[in-house]
N, C-alpha and C. Protein backbone atom coordinates (compact mmCIF):
# COMPACT_ATOMS: atom_id res chain seq x y z
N UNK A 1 -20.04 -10.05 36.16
CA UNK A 1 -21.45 -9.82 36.02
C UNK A 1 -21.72 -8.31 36.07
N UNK A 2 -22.83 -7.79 35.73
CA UNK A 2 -23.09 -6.22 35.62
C UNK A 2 -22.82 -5.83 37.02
N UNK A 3 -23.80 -6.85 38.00
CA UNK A 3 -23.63 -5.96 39.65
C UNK A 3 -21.89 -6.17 39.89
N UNK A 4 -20.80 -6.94 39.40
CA UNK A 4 -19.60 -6.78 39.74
C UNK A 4 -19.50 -7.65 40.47
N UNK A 5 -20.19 -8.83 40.43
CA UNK A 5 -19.99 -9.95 41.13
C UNK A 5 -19.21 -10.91 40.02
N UNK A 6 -18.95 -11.99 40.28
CA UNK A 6 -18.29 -13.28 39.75
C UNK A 6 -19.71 -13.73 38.63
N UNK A 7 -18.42 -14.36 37.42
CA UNK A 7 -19.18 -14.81 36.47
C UNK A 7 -19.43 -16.68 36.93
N UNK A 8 -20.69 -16.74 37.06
CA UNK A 8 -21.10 -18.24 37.53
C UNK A 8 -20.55 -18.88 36.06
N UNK A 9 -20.51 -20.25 36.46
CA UNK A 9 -19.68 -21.71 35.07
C UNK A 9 -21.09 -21.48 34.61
N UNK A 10 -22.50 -21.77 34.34
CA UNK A 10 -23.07 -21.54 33.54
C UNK A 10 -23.26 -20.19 32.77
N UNK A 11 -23.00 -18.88 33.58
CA UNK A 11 -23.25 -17.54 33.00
C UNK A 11 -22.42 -17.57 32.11
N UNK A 12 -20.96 -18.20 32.01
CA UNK A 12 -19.59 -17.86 31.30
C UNK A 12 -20.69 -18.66 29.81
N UNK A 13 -20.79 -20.03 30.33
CA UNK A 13 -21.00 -21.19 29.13
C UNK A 13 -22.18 -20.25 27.95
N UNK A 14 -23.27 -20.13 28.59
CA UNK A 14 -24.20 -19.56 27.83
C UNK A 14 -24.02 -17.97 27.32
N UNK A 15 -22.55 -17.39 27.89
CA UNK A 15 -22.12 -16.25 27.45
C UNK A 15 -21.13 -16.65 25.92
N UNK A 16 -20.70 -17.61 25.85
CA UNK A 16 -19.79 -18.58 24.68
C UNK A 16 -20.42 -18.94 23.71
N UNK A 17 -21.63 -19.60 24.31
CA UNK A 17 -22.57 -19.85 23.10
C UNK A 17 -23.04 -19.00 22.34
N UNK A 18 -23.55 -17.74 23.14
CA UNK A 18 -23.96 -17.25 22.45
C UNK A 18 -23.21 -16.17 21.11
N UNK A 19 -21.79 -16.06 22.00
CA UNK A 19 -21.23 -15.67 20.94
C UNK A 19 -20.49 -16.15 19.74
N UNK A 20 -20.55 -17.64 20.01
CA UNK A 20 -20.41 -18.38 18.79
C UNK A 20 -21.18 -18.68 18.07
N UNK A 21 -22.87 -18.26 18.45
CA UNK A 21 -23.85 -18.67 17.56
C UNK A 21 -23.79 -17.18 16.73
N UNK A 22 -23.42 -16.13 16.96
CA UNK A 22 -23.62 -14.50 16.21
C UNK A 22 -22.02 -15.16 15.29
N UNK A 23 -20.94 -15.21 15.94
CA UNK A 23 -20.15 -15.61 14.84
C UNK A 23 -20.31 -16.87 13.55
N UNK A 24 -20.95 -17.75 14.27
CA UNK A 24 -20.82 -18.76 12.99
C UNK A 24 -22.16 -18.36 12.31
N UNK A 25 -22.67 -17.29 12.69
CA UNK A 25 -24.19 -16.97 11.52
C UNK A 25 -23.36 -16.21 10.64
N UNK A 26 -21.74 -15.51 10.85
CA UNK A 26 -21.17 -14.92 9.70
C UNK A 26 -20.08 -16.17 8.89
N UNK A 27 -20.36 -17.22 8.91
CA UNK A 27 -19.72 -17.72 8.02
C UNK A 27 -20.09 -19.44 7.89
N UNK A 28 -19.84 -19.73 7.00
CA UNK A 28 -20.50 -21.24 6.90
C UNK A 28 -18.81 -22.08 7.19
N UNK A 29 -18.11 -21.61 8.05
CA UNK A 29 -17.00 -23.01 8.62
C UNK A 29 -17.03 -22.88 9.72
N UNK A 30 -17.06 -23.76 10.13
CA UNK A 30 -17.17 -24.48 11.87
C UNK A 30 -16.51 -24.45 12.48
N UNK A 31 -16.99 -23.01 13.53
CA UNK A 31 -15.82 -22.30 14.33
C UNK A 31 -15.36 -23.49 15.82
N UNK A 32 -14.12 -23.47 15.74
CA UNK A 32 -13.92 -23.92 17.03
C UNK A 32 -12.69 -23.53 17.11
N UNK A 33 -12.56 -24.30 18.71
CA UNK A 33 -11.26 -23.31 19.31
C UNK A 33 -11.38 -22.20 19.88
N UNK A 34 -12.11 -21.61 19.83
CA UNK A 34 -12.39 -19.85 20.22
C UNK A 34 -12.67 -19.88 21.62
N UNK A 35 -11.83 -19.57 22.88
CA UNK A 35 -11.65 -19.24 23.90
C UNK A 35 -11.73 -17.55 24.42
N UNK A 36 -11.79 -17.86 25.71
CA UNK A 36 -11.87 -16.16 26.31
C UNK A 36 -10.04 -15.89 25.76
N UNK A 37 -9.06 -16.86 25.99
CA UNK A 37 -7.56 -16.48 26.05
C UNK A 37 -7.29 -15.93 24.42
N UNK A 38 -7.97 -16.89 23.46
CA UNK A 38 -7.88 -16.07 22.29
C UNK A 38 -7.89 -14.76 22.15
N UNK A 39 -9.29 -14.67 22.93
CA UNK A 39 -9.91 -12.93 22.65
C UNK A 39 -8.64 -12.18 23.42
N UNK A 40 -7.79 -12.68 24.55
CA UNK A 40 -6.99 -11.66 25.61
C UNK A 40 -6.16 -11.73 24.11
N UNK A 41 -5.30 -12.85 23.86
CA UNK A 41 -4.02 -12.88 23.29
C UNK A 41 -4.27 -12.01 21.72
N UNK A 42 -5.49 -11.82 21.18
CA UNK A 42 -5.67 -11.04 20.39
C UNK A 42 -5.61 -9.89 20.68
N UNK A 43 -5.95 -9.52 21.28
CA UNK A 43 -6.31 -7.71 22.39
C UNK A 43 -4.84 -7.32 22.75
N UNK A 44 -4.01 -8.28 23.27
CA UNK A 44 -2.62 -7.69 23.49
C UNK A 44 -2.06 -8.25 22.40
N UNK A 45 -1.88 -8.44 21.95
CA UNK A 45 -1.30 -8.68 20.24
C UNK A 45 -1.17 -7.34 19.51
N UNK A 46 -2.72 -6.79 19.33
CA UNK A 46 -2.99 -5.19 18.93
C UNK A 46 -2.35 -4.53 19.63
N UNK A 47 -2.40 -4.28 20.78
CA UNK A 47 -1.65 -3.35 21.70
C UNK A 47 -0.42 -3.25 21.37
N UNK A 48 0.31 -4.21 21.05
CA UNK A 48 1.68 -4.46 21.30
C UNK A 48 1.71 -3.39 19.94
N UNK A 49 0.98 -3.81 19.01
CA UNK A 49 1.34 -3.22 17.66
C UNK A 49 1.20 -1.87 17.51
N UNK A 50 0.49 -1.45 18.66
CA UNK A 50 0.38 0.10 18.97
C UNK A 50 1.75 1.07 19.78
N UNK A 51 2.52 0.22 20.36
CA UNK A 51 3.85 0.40 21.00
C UNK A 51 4.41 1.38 19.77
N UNK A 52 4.68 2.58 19.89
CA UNK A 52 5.78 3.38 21.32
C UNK A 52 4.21 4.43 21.43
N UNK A 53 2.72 4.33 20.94
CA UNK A 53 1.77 4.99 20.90
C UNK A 53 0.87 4.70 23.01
N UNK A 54 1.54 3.69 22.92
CA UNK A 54 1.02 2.63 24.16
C UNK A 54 2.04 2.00 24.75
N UNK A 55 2.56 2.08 26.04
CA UNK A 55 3.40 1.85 26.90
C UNK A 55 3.48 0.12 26.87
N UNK A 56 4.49 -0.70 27.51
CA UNK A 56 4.00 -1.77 28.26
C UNK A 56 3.23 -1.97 29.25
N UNK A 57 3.84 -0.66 30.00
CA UNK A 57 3.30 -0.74 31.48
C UNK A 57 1.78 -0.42 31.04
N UNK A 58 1.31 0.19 30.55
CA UNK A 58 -0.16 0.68 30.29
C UNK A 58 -0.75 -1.04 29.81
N UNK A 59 -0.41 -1.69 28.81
CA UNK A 59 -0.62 -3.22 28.28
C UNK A 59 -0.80 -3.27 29.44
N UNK A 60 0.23 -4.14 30.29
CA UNK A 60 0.58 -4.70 31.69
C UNK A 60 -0.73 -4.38 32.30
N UNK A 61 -1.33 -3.55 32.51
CA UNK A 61 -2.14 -3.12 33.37
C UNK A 61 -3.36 -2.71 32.59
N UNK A 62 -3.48 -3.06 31.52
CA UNK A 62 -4.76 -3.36 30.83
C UNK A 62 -5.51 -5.00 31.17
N UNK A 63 -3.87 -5.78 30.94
CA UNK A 63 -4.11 -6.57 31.14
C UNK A 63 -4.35 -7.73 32.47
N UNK A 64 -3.90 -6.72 33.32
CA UNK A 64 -3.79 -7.55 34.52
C UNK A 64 -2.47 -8.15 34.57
N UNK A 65 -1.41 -7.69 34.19
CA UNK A 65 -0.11 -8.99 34.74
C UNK A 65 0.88 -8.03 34.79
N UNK A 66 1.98 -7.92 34.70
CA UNK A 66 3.27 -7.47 34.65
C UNK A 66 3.84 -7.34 33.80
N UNK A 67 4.47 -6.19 33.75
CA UNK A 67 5.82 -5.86 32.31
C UNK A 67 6.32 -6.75 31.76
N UNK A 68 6.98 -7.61 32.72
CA UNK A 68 7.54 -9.15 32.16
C UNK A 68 7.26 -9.73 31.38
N UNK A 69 5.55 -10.30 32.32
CA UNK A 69 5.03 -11.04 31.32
C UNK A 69 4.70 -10.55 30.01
N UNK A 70 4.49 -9.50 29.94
CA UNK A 70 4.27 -8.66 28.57
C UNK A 70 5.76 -9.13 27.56
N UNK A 71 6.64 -8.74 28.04
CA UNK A 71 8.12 -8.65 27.61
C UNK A 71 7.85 -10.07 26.90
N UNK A 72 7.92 -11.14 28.13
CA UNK A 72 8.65 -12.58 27.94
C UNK A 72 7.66 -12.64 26.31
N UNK A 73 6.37 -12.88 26.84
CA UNK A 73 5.84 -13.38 25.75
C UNK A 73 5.08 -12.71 24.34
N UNK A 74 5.54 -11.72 24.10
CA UNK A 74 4.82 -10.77 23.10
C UNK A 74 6.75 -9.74 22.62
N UNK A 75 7.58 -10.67 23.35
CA UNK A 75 9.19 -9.36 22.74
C UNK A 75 8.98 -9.64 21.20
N UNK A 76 8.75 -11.07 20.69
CA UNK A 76 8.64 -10.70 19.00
C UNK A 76 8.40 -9.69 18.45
N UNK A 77 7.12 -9.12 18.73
CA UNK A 77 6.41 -8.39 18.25
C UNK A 77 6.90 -7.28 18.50
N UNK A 78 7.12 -7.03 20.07
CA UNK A 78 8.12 -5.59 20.10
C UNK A 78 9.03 -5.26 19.17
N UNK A 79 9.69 -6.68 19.25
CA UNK A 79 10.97 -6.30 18.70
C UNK A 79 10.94 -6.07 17.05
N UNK A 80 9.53 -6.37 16.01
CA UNK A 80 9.56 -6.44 14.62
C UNK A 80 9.25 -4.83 14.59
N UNK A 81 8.69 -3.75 15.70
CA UNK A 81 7.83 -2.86 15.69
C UNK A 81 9.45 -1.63 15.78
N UNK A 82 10.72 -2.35 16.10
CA UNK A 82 12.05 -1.42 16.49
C UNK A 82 12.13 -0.72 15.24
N UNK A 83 12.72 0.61 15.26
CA UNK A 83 13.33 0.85 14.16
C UNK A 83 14.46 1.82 14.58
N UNK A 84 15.39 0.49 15.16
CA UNK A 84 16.80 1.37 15.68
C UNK A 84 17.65 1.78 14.68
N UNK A 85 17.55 1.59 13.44
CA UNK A 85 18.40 2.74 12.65
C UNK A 85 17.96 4.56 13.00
N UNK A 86 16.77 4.44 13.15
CA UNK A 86 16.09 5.91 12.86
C UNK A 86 16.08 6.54 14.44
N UNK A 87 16.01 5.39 15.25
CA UNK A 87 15.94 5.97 16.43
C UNK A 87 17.45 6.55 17.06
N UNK A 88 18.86 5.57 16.19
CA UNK A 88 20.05 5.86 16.37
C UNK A 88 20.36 7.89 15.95
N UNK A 89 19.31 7.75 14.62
CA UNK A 89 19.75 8.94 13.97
C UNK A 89 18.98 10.20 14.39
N UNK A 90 17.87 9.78 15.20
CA UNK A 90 16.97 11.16 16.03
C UNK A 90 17.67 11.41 16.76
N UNK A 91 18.62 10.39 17.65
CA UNK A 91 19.23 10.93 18.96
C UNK A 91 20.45 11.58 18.95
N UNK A 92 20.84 11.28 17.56
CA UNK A 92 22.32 12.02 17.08
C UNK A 92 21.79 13.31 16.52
N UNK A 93 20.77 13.53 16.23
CA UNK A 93 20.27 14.75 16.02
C UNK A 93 20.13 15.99 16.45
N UNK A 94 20.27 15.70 17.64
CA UNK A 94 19.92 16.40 18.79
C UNK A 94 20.49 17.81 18.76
């Protein structure tokens, strides 16, 4: 809540609605599914894609959880973002 108190089960509900009523005024198919976890798992999704610009540990602690959990469930993405040929050949560079 603004004062930094806890979001009450109705404040959350009528906070949902309303943002599914601004989204489905942009499109005529019938949004569902759309959770708060969507919005997280989207938000660290981006992040991830921002990696080596953005740490884990910085994620981790955007997000509230641990390196790990970052690791366990988002390494795909780390790992499509590698580019250990180039990183082999900066360090031989040296």
């Amino acid at each position: 809540m603004k004062d930094g108190g806890w979001v009450t089960k109705s404040s959350y509900r009528k906070m949902w609605e309303r943002i599914i009523k601004h989204l489905q005024a942009e499109t005529d198919e019938k949004i569902t599914g759309l959770t708060a976890h969507v919005f997280r798992h989207n938000y660290c999704t981006n992040l991830c894609y921002q990696i080596p610009s953005i740490s884990i540990k910085r994620i981790a602690y955007l997000l509230g959880d641990t390196e790990k959990m970052v690791i366990e469930v988002y390494n795909h993405m780390i790992l499509e973002k590698e580019d250990v040929s180039n990183a082999l050949e900066n360090a031989l560079d040296l």
